[in-house]
Every structure is written in C-alpha cells, then in structure tokens.
C-alpha atoms as a PDB file:
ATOM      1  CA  UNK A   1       0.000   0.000   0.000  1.00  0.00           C
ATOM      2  CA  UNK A   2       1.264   3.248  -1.101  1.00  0.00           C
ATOM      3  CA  UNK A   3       2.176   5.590   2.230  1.00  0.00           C
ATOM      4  CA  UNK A   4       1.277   9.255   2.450  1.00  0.00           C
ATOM      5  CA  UNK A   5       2.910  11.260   5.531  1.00  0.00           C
ATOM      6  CA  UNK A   6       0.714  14.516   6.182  1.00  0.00           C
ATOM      7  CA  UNK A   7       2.805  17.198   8.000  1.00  0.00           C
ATOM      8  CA  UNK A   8       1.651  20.466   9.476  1.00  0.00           C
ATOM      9  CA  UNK A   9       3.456  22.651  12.389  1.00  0.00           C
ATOM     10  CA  UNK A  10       1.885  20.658  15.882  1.00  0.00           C
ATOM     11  CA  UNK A  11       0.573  17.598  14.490  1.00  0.00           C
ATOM     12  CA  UNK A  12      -2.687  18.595  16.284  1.00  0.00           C
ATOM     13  CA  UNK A  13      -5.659  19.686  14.112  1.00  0.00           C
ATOM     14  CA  UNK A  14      -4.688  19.658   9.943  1.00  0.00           C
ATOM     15  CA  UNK A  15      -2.249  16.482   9.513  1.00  0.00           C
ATOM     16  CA  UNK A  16      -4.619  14.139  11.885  1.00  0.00           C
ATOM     17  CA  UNK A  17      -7.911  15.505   9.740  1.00  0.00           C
ATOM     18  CA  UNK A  18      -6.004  14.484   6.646  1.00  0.00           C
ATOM     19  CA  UNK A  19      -4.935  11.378   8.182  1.00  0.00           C
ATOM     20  CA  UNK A  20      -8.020  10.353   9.165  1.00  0.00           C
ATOM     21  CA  UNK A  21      -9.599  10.351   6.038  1.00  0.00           C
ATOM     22  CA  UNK A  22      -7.608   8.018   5.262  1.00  0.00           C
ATOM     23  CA  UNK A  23      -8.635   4.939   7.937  1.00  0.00           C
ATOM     24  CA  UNK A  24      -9.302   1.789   6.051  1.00  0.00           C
ATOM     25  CA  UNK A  25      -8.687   3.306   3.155  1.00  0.00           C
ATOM     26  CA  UNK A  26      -8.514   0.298   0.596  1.00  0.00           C
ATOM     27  CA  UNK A  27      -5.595   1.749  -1.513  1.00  0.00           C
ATOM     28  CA  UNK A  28      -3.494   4.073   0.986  1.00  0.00           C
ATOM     29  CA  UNK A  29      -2.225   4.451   4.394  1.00  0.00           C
ATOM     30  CA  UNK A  30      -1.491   7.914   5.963  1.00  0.00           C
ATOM     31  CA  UNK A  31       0.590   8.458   9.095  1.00  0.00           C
ATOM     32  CA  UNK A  32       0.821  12.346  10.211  1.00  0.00           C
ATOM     33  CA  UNK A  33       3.231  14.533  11.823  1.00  0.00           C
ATOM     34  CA  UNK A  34       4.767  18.153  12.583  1.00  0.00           C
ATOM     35  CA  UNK A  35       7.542  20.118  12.094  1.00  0.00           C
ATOM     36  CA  UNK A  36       7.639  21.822  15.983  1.00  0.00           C
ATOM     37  CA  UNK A  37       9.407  20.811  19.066  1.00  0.00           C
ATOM     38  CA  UNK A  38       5.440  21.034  20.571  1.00  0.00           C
ATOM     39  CA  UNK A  39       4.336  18.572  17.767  1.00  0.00           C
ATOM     40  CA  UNK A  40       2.396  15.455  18.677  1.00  0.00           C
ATOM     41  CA  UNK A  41       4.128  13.590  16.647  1.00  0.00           C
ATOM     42  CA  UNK A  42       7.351  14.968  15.678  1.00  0.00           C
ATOM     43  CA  UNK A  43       8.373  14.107  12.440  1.00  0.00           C
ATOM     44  CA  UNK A  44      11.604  11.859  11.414  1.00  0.00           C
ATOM     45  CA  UNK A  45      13.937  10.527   8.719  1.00  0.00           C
ATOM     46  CA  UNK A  46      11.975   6.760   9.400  1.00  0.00           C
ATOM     47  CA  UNK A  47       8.730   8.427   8.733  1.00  0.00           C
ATOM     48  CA  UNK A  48      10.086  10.790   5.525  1.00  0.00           C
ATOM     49  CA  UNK A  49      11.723   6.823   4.162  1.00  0.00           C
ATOM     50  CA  UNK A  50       8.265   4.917   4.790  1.00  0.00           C
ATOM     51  CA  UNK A  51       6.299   7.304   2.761  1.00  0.00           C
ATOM     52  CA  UNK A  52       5.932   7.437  -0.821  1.00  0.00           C
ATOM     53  CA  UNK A  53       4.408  10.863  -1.102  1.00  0.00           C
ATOM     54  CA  UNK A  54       5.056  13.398   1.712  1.00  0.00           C
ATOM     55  CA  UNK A  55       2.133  16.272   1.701  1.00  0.00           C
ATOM     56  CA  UNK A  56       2.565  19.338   3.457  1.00  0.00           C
ATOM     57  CA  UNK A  57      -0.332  21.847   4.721  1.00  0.00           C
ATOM     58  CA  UNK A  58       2.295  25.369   4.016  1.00  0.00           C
ATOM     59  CA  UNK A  59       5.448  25.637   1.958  1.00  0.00           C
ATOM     60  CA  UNK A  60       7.105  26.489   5.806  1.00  0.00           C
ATOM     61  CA  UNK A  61       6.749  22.699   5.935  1.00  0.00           C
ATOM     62  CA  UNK A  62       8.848  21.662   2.814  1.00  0.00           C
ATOM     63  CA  UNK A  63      11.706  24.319   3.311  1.00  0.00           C
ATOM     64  CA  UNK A  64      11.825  22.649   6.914  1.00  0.00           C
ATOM     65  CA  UNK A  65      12.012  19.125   5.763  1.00  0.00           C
ATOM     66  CA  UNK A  66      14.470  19.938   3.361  1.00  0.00           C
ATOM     67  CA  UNK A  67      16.860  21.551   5.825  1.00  0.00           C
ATOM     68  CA  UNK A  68      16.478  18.665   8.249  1.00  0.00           C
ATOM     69  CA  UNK A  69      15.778  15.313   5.964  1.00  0.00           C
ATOM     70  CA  UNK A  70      17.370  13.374   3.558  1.00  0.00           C
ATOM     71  CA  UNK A  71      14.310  13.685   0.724  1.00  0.00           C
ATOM     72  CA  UNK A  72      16.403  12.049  -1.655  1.00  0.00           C
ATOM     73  CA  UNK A  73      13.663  10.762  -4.549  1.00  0.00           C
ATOM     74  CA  UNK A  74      10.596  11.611  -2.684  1.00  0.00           C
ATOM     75  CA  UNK A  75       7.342  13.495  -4.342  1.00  0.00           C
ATOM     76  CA  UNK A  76       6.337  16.642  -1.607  1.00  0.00           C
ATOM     77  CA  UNK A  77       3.309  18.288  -2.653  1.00  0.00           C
ATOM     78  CA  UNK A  78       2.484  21.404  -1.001  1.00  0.00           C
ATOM     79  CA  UNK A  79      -1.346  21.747   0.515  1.00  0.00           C
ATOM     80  CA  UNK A  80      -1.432  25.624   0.992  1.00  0.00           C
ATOM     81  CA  UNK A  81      -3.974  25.067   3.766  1.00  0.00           C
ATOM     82  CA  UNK A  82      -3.768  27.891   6.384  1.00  0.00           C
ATOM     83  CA  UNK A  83      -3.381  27.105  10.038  1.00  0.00           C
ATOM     84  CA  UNK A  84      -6.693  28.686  10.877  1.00  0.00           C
ATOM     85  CA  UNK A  85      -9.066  25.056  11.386  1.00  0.00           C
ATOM     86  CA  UNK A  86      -9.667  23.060  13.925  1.00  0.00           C
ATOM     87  CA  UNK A  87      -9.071  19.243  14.183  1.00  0.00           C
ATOM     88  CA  UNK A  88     -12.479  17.330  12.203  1.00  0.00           C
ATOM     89  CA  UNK A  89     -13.232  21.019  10.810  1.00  0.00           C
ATOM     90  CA  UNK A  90     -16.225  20.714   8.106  1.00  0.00           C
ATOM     91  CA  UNK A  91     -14.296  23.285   5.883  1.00  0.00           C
ATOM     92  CA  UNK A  92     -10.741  21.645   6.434  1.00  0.00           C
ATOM     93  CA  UNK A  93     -12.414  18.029   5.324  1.00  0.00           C
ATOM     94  CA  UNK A  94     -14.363  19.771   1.985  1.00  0.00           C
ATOM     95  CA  UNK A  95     -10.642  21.561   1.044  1.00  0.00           C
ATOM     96  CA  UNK A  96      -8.488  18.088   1.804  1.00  0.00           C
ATOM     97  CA  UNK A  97     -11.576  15.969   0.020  1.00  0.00           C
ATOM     98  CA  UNK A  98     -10.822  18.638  -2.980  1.00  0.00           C
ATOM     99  CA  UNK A  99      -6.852  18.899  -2.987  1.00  0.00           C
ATOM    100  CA  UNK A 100      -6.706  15.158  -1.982  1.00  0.00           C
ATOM    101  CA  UNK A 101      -9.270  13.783  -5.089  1.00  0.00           C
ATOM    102  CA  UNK A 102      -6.341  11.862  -6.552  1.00  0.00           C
ATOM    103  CA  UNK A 103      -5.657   9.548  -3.546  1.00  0.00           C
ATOM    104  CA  UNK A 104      -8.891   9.343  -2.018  1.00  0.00           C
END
C-alpha cells in the first residue's frame, strides 16, 4: 500500500484531519506529523523513508524538511492550507476531500 505522511506545524488539528480520512482506506495508508518541538508527533527521517508521497499543509513545511531530511527521490506536494481550522473542521475536510481527489 502506497504511504502518504501529512505534515503540518503541531501535528494537532490539519495532519490528523487528513490522516483520518484516510482509515481503512482500501488503496493508501497515511501516518501524520509536525515540524515543531510542541508537535504530537514529531516528524523523522523513518517516517520521511516509509512514505511514498510526503504532503505538506504550508510551503514552511517543505523548506523545513528539506533543511532537516534526507528527501532524496521523494514526491512533496504542497497543501497551501492555512493554520486557521480546527481538528475534524467541516471546511478543512471539503478543502483536503478537494486537494486530496487523486488519492482518495
């Protein structure tokens, strides 16, 4: 199963939304992380090497991952989804459902 890694700043409201569309999905699976010291999850070079496509909510995100991570051959696609929604936000799911279309 192709893996998609969702990163945003905390790891608290936008990567686990995206991620969670994603439960028993039949094609993908989707871990999520974040960039901070605060993050839930803080990502790491295991997680950037066990995903096949790496999607980030801002471009903060992908200029951080490049200064810290060996990306060597992987596909990042920026989001450009603001930090302004909450985890399980109606208007966060209708914009990931949107940019997401491909996977889902």
């Amino acid at each position: 199963m192709p893996g998609l890694l969702f990163i945003c700043s905390k790891n608290q409201w936008r990567s686990p939304t995206a991620e969670l569309l994603f439960k028993n999905h039949t094609i993908h699976q989707a871990r999520s992380a974040g960039t901070s010291d605060k993050a839930r999850i803080k990502v790491n070079q295991k997680m950037i090497d066990w995903a096949d496509v790496v999607l980030v909510m801002e471009r903060k995100h992908q200029q951080i991952l490049k200064q810290r991570f060996d990306l060597t051959g992987k596909q990042i696609i920026v989001l450009d989804i603001e930090d302004r929604y909450q985890f399980n936000d109606p208007e966060l799911i209708n914009i990931l459902n949107t940019r997401l279309q491909n996977y889902l």
